[in-house]
Structure formats: structure tokens, C-alpha cells
PDB file of N, CA and C in Angstrom:
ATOM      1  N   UNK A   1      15.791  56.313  62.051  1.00  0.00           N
ATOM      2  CA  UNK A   1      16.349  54.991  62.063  1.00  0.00           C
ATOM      3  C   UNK A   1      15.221  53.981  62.291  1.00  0.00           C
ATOM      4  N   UNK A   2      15.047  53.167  61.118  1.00  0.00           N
ATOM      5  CA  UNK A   2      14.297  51.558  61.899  1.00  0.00           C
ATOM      6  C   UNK A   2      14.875  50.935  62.563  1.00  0.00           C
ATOM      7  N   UNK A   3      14.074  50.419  63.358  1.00  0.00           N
ATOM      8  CA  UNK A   3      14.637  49.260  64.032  1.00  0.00           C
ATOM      9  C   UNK A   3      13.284  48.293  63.820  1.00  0.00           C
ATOM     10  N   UNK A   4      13.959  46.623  63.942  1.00  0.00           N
ATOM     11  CA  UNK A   4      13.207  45.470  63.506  1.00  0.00           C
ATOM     12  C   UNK A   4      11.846  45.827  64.627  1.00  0.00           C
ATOM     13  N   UNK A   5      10.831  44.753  64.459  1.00  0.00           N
ATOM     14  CA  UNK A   5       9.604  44.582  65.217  1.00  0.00           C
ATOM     15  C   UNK A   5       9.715  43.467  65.946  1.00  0.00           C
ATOM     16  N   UNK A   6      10.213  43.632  67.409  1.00  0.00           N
ATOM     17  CA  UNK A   6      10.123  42.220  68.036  1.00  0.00           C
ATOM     18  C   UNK A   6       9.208  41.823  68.535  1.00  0.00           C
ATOM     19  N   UNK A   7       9.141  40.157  68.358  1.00  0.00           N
ATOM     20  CA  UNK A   7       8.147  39.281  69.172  1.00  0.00           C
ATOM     21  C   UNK A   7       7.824  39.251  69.778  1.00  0.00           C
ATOM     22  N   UNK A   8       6.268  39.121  70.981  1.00  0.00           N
ATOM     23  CA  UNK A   8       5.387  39.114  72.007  1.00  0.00           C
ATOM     24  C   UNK A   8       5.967  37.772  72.579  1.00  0.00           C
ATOM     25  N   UNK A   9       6.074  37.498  74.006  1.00  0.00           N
ATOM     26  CA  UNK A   9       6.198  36.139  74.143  1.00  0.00           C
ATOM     27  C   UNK A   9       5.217  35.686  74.833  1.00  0.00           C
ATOM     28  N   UNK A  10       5.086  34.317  74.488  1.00  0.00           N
ATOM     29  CA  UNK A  10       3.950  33.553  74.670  1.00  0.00           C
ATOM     30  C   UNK A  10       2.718  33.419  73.215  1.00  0.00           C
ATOM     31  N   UNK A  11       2.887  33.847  72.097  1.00  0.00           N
ATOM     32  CA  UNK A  11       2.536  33.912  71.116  1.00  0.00           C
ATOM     33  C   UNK A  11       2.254  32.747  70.112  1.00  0.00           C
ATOM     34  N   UNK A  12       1.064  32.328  69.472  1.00  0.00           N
ATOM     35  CA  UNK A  12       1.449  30.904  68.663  1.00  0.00           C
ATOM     36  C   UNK A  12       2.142  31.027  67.479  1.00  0.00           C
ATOM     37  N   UNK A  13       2.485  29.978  66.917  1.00  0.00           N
ATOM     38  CA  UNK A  13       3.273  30.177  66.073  1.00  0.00           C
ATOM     39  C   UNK A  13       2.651  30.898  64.665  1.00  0.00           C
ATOM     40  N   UNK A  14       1.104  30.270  64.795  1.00  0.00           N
ATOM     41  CA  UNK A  14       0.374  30.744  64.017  1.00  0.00           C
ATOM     42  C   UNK A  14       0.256  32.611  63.535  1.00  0.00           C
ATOM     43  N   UNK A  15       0.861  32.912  64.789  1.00  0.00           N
ATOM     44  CA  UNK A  15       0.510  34.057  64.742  1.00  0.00           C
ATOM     45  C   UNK A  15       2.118  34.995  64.666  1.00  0.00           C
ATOM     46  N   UNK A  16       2.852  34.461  65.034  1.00  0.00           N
ATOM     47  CA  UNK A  16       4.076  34.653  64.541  1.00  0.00           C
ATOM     48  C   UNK A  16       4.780  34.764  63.082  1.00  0.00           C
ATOM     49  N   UNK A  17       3.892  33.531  62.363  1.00  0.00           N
ATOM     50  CA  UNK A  17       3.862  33.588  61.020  1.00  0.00           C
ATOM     51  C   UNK A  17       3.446  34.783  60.187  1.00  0.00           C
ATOM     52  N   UNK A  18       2.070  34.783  60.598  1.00  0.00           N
ATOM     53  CA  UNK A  18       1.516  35.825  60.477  1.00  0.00           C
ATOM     54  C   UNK A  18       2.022  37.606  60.716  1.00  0.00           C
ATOM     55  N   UNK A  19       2.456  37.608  61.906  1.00  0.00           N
ATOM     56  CA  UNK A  19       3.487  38.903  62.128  1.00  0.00           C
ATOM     57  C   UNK A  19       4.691  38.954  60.995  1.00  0.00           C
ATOM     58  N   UNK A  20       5.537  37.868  60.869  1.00  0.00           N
ATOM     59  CA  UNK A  20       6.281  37.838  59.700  1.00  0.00           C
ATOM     60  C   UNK A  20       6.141  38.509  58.755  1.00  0.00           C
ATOM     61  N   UNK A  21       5.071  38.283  58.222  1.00  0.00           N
ATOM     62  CA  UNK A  21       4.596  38.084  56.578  1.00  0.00           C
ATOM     63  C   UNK A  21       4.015  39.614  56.815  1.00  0.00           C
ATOM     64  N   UNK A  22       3.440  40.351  57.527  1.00  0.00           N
ATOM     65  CA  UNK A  22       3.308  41.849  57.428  1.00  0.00           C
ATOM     66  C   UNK A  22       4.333  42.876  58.223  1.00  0.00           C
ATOM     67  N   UNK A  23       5.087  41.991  58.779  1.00  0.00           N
ATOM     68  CA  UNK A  23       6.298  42.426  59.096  1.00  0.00           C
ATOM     69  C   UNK A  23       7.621  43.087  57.959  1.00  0.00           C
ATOM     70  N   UNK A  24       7.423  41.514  56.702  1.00  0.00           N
ATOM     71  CA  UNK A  24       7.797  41.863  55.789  1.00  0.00           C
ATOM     72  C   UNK A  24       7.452  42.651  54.536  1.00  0.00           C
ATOM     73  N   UNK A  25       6.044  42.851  54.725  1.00  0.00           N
ATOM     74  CA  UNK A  25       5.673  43.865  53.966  1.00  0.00           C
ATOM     75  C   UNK A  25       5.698  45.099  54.676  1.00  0.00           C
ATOM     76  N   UNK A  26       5.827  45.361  55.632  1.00  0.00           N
ATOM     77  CA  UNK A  26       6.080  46.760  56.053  1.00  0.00           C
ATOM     78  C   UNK A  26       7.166  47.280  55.640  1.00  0.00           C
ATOM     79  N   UNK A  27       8.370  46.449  55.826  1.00  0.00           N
ATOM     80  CA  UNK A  27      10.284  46.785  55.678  1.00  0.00           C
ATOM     81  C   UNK A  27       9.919  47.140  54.139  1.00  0.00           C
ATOM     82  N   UNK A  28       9.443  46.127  53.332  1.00  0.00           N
ATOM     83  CA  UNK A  28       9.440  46.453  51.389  1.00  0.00           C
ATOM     84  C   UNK A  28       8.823  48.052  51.519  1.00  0.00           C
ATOM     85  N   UNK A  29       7.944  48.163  52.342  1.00  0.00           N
ATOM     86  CA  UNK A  29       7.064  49.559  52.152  1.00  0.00           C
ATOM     87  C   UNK A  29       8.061  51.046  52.686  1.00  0.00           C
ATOM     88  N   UNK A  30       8.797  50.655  53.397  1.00  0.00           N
ATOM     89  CA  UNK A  30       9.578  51.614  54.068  1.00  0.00           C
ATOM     90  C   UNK A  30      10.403  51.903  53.179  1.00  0.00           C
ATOM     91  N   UNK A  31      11.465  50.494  52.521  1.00  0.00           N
ATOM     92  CA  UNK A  31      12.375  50.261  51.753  1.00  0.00           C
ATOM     93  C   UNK A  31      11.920  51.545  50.480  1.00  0.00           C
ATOM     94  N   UNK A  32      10.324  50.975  49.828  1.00  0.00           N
ATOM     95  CA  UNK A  32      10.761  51.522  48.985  1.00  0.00           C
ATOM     96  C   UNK A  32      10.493  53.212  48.981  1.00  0.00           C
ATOM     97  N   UNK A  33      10.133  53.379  50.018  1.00  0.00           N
ATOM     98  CA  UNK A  33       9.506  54.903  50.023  1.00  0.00           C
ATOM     99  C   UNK A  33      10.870  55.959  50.617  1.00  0.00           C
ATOM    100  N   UNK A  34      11.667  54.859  51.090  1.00  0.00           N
ATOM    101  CA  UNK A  34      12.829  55.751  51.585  1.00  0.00           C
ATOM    102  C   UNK A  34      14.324  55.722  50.134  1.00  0.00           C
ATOM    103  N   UNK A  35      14.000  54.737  49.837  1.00  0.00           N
ATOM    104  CA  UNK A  35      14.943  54.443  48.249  1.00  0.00           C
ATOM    105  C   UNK A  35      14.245  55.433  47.350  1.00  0.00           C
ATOM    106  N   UNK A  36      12.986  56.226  47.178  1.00  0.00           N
ATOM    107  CA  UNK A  36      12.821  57.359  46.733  1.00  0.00           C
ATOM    108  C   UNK A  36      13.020  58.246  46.939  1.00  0.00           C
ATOM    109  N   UNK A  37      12.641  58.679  48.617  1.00  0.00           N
ATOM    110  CA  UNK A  37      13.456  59.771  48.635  1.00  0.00           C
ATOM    111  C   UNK A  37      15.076  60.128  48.655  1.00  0.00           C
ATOM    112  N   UNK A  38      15.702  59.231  48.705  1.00  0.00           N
ATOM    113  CA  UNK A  38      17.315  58.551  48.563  1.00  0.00           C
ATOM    114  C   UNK A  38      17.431  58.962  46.903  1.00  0.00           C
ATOM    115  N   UNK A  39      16.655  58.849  46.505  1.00  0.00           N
ATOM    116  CA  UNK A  39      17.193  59.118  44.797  1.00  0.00           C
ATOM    117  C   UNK A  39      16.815  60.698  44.507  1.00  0.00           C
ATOM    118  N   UNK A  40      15.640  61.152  44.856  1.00  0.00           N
ATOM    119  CA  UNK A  40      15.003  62.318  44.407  1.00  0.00           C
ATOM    120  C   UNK A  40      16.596  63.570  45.481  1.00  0.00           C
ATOM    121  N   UNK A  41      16.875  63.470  46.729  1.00  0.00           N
ATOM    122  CA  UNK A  41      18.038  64.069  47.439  1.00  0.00           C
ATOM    123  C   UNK A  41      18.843  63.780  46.526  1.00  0.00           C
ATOM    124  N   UNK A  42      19.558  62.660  45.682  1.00  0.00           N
ATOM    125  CA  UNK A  42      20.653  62.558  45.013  1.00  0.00           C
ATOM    126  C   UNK A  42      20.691  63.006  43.654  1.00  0.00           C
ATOM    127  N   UNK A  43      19.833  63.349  43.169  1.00  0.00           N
ATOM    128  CA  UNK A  43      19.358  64.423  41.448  1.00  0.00           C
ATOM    129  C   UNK A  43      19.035  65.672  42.411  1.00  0.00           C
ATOM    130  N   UNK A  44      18.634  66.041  43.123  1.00  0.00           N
ATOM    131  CA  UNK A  44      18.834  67.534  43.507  1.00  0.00           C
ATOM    132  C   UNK A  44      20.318  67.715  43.850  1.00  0.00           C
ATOM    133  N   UNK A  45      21.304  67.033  44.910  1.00  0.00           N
ATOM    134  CA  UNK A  45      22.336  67.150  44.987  1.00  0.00           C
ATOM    135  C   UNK A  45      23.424  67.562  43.631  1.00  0.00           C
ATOM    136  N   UNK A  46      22.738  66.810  42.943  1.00  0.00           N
ATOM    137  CA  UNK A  46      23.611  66.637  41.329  1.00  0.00           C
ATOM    138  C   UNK A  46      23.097  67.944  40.904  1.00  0.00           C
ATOM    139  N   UNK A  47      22.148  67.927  40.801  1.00  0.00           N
ATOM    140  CA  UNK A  47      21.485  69.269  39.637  1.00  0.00           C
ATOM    141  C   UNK A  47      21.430  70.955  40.436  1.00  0.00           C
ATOM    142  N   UNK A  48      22.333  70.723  42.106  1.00  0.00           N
ATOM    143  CA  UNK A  48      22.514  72.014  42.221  1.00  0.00           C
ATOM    144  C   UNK A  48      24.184  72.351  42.822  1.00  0.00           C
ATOM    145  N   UNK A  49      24.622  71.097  42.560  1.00  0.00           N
ATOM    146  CA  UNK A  49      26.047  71.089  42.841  1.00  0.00           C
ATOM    147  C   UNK A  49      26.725  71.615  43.886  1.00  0.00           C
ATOM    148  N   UNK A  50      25.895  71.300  44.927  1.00  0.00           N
ATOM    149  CA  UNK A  50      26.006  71.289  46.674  1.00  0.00           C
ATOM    150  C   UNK A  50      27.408  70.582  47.472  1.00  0.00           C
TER     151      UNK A  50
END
């Protein structure tokens, strides 16, 4: 299970921004590596009729 990445407090905003923006490229990176294996389980499921 993910769970989000929370904020440090006392942090500038500058740098908050910054956490964001590779924050959100981490989730796309997870997203898409787990939406593969999500498809590759669902053509084995199919192709051995489990």
C-alpha cells in the first residue's frame, strides 16, 4: 500500500514546491510500474483460466 509523502514543518515554500513536483513524479513512477504489473497478472489470469 502507498501512502502520500507528508510535509516537514517549518519548511519554505520554496521547498515545498519543490517536494511537490518530485513528489509527483514519484506517484506517475509507481503508477506506472504498478499498472504493469496490474496488466501482465490480468493476461496470465486470462491465459490460464484461474
Amino acid at each position: 500500500m502507498l501512502t502520500p509523502i507528508k510535509d516537514s514543518k517549518g519548511v519554505s515554500d520554496f521547498f515545498k514546491k519543490f517536494n511537490k513536483s518530485s513528489d509527483e513524479i514519484y506517484y506517475k513512477t509507481v503508477s506506472r510500474i504498478r499498472q504493469t504489473i496490474e496488466k501482465f497478472f490480468n493476461w496470465l489470469i486470462q491465459k490460464s483460466d484461474i
